[in-house]
N, C-alpha and C. Protein backbone atom coordinates (compact mmCIF):
# COMPACT_ATOMS: atom_id res chain seq x y z
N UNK A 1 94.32 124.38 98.62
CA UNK A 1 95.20 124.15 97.50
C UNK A 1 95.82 122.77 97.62
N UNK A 2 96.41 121.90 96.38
CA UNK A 2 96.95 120.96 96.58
C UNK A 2 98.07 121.34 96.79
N UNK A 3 98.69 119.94 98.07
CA UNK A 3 99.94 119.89 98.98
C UNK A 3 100.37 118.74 98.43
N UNK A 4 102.10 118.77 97.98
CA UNK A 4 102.48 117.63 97.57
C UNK A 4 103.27 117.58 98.91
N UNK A 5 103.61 115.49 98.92
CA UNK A 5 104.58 114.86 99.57
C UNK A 5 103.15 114.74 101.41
N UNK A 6 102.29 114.97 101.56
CA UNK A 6 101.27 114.41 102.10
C UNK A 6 101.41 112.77 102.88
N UNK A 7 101.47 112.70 103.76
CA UNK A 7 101.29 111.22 104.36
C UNK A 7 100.18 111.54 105.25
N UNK A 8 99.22 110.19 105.56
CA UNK A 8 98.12 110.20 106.25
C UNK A 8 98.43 108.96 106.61
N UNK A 9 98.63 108.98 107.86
CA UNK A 9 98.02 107.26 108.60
C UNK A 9 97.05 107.11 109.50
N UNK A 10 96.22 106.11 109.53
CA UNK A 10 94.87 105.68 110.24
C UNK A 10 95.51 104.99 111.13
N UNK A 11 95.24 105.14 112.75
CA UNK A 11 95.21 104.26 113.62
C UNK A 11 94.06 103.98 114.51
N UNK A 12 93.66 102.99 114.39
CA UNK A 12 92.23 102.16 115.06
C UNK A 12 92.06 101.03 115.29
N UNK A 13 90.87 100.82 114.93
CA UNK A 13 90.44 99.22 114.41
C UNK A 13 91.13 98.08 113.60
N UNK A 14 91.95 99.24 112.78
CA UNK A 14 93.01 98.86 111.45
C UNK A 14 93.94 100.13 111.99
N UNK A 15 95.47 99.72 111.08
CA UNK A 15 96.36 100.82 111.06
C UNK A 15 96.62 100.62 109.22
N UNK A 16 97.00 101.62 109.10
CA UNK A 16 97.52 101.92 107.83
C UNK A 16 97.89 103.19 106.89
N UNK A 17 98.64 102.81 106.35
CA UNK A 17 99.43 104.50 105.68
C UNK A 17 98.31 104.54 104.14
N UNK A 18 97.81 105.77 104.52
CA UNK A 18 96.62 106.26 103.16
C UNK A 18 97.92 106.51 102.18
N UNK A 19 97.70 106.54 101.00
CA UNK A 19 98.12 106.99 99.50
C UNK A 19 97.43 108.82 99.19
N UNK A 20 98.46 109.47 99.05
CA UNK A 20 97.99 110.51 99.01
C UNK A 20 98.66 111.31 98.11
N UNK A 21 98.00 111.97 96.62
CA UNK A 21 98.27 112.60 95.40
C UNK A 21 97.70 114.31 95.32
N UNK A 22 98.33 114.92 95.04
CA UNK A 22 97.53 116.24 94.81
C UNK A 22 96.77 116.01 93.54
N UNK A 23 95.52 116.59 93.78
CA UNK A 23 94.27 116.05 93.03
C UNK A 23 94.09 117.18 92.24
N UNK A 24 94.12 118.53 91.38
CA UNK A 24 93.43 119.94 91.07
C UNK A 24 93.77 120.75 92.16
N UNK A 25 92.78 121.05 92.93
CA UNK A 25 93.06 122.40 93.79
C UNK A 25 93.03 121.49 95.39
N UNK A 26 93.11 120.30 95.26
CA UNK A 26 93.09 119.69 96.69
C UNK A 26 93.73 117.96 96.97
N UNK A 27 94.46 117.92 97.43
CA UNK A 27 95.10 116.62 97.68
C UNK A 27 93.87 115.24 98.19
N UNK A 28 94.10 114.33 97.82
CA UNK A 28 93.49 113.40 97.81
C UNK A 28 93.93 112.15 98.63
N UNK A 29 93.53 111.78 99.82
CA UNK A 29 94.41 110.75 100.54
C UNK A 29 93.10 109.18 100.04
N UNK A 30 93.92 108.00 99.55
CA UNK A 30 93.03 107.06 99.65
C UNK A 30 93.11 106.25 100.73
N UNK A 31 92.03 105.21 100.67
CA UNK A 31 92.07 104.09 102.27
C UNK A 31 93.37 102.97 101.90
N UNK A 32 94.39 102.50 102.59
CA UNK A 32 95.04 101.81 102.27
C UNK A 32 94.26 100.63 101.35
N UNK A 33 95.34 100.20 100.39
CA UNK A 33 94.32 99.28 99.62
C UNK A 33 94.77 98.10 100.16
N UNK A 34 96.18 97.30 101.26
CA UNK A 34 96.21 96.23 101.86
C UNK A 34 95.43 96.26 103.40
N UNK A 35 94.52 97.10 103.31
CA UNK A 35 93.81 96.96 104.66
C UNK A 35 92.50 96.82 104.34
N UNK A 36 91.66 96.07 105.14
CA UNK A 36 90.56 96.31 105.04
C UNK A 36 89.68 97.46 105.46
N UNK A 37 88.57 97.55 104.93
CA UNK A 37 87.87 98.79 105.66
C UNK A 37 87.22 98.36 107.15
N UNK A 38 87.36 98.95 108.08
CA UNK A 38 86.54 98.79 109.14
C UNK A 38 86.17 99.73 109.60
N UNK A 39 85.09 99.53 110.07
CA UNK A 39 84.60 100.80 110.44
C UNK A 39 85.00 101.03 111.84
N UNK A 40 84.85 102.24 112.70
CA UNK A 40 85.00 102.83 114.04
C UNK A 40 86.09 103.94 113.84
N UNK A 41 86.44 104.30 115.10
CA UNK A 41 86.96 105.36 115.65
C UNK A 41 88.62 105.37 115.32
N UNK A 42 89.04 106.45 114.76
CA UNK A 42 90.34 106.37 114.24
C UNK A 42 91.56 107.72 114.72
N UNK A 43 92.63 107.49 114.87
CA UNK A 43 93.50 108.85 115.07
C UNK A 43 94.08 109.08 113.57
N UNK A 44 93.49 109.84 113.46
CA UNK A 44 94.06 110.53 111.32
C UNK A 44 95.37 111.07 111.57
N UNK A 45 96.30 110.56 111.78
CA UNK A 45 97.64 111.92 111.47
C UNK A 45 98.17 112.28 110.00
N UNK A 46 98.36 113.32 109.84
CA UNK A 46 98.64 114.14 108.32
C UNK A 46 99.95 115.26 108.45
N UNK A 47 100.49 115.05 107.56
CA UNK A 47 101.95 116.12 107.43
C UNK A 47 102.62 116.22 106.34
N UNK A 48 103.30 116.89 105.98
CA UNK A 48 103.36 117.58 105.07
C UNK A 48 104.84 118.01 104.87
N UNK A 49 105.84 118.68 103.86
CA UNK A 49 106.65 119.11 104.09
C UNK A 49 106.48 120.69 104.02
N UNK A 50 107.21 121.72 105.15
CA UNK A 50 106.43 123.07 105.11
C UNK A 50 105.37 123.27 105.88
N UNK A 51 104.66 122.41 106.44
CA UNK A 51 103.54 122.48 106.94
C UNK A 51 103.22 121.63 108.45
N UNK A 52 102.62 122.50 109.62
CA UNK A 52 102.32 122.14 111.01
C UNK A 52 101.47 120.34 110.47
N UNK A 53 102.60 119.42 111.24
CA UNK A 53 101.39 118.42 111.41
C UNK A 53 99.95 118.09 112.40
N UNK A 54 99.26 117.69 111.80
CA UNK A 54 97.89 117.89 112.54
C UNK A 54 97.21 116.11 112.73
N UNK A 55 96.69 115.97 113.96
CA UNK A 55 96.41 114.79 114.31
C UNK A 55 94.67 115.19 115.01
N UNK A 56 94.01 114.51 114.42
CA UNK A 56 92.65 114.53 115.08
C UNK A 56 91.74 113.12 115.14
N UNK A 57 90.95 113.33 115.52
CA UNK A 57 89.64 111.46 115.59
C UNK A 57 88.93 112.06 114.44
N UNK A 58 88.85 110.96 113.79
CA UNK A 58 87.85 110.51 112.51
C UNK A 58 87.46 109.56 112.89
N UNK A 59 86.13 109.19 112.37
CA UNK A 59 84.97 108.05 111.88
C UNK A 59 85.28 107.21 110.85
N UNK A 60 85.15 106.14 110.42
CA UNK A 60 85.31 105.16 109.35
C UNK A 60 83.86 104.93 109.13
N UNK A 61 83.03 105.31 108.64
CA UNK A 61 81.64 104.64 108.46
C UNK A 61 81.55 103.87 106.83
N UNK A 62 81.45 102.27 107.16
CA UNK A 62 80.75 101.45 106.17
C UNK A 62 79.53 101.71 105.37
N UNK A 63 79.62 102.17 104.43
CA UNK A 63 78.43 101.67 103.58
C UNK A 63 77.99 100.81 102.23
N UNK A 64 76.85 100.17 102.49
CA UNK A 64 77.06 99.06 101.38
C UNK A 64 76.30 99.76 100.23
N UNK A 65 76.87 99.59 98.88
CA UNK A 65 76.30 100.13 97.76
C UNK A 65 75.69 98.79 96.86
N UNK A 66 75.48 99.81 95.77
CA UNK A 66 74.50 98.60 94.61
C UNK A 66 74.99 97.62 94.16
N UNK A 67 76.74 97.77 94.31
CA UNK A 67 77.21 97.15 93.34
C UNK A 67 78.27 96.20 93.55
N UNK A 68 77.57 95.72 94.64
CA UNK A 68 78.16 94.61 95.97
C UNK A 68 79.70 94.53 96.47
N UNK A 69 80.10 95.98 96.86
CA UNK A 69 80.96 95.98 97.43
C UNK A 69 81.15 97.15 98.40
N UNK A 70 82.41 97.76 98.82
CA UNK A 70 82.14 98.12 100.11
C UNK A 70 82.55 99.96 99.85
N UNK A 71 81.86 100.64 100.69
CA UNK A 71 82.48 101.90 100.11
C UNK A 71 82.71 102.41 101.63
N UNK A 72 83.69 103.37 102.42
CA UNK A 72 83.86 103.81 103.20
C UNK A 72 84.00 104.95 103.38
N UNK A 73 83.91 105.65 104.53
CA UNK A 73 83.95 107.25 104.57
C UNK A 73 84.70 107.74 105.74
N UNK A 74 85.27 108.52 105.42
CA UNK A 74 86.14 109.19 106.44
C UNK A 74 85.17 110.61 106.91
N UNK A 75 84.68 111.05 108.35
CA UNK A 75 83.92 111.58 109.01
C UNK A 75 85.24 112.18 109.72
N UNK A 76 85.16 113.86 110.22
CA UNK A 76 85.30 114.47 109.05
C UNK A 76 86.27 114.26 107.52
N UNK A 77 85.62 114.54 106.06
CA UNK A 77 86.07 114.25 105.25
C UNK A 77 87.50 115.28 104.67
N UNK A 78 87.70 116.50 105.63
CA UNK A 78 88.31 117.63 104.69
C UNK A 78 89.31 117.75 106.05
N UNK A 79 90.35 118.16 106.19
CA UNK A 79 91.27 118.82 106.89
C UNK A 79 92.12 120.22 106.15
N UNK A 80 92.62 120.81 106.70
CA UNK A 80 93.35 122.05 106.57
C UNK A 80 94.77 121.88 107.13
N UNK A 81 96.10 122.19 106.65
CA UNK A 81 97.16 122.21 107.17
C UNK A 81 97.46 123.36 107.09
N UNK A 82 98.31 123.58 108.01
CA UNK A 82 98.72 124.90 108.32
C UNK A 82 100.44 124.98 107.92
N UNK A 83 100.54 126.07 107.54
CA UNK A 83 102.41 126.47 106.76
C UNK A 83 102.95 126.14 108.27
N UNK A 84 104.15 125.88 108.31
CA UNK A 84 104.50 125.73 109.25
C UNK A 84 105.27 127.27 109.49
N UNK A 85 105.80 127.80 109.24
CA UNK A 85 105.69 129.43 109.23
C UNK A 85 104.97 130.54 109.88
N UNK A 86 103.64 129.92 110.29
CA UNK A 86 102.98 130.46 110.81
C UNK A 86 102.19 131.38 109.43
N UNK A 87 102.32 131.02 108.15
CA UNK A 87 101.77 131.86 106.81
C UNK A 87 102.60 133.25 106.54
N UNK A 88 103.85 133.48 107.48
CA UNK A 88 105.11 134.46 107.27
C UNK A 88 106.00 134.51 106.28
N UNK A 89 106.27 135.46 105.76
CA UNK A 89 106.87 135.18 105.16
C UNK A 89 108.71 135.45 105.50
């Protein structure tokens, strides 16, 4: 489900705080837009209000498209937060 109030920051190669909107049924974090993309090995931290924060390693993988510019990917692409509640009510 989408989670409002969401922060994601990348620390790696680059650091930077993602932009993150509830999208339909799932929140949407983007790549900072004053950072560049680089690719390698990253610590994702994500949190939430209500909700256990969760820190794991992601991938940045570069790829070049048709349309001469740069597109990047976050490896894994999906995370799950957990209520901080334990889902109790």
């Amino acid at each position: 489900m989408a989670v409002n109030g969401v922060q994601a920051t990348l620390t790696g190669p680059v650091t930077g705080a993602m932009s993150c909107q509830p999208d339909g049924t799932f929140t949407l974090c983007e790549w900072p837009a004053a950072v560049a993309a680089t690719a390698g090995i990253y610590t994702l931290q994500v949190s939430a209000p209500g909700y256990q924060p969760i820190t794991t390693l992601v991938a940045v993988v570069i790829s070049p498209v048709t349309c001469g510019c740069t597109m990047a990917n976050v490896e894994p692409a999906t995370l799950a937060l957990s209520p901080s509640d334990g889902g109790l009510d």
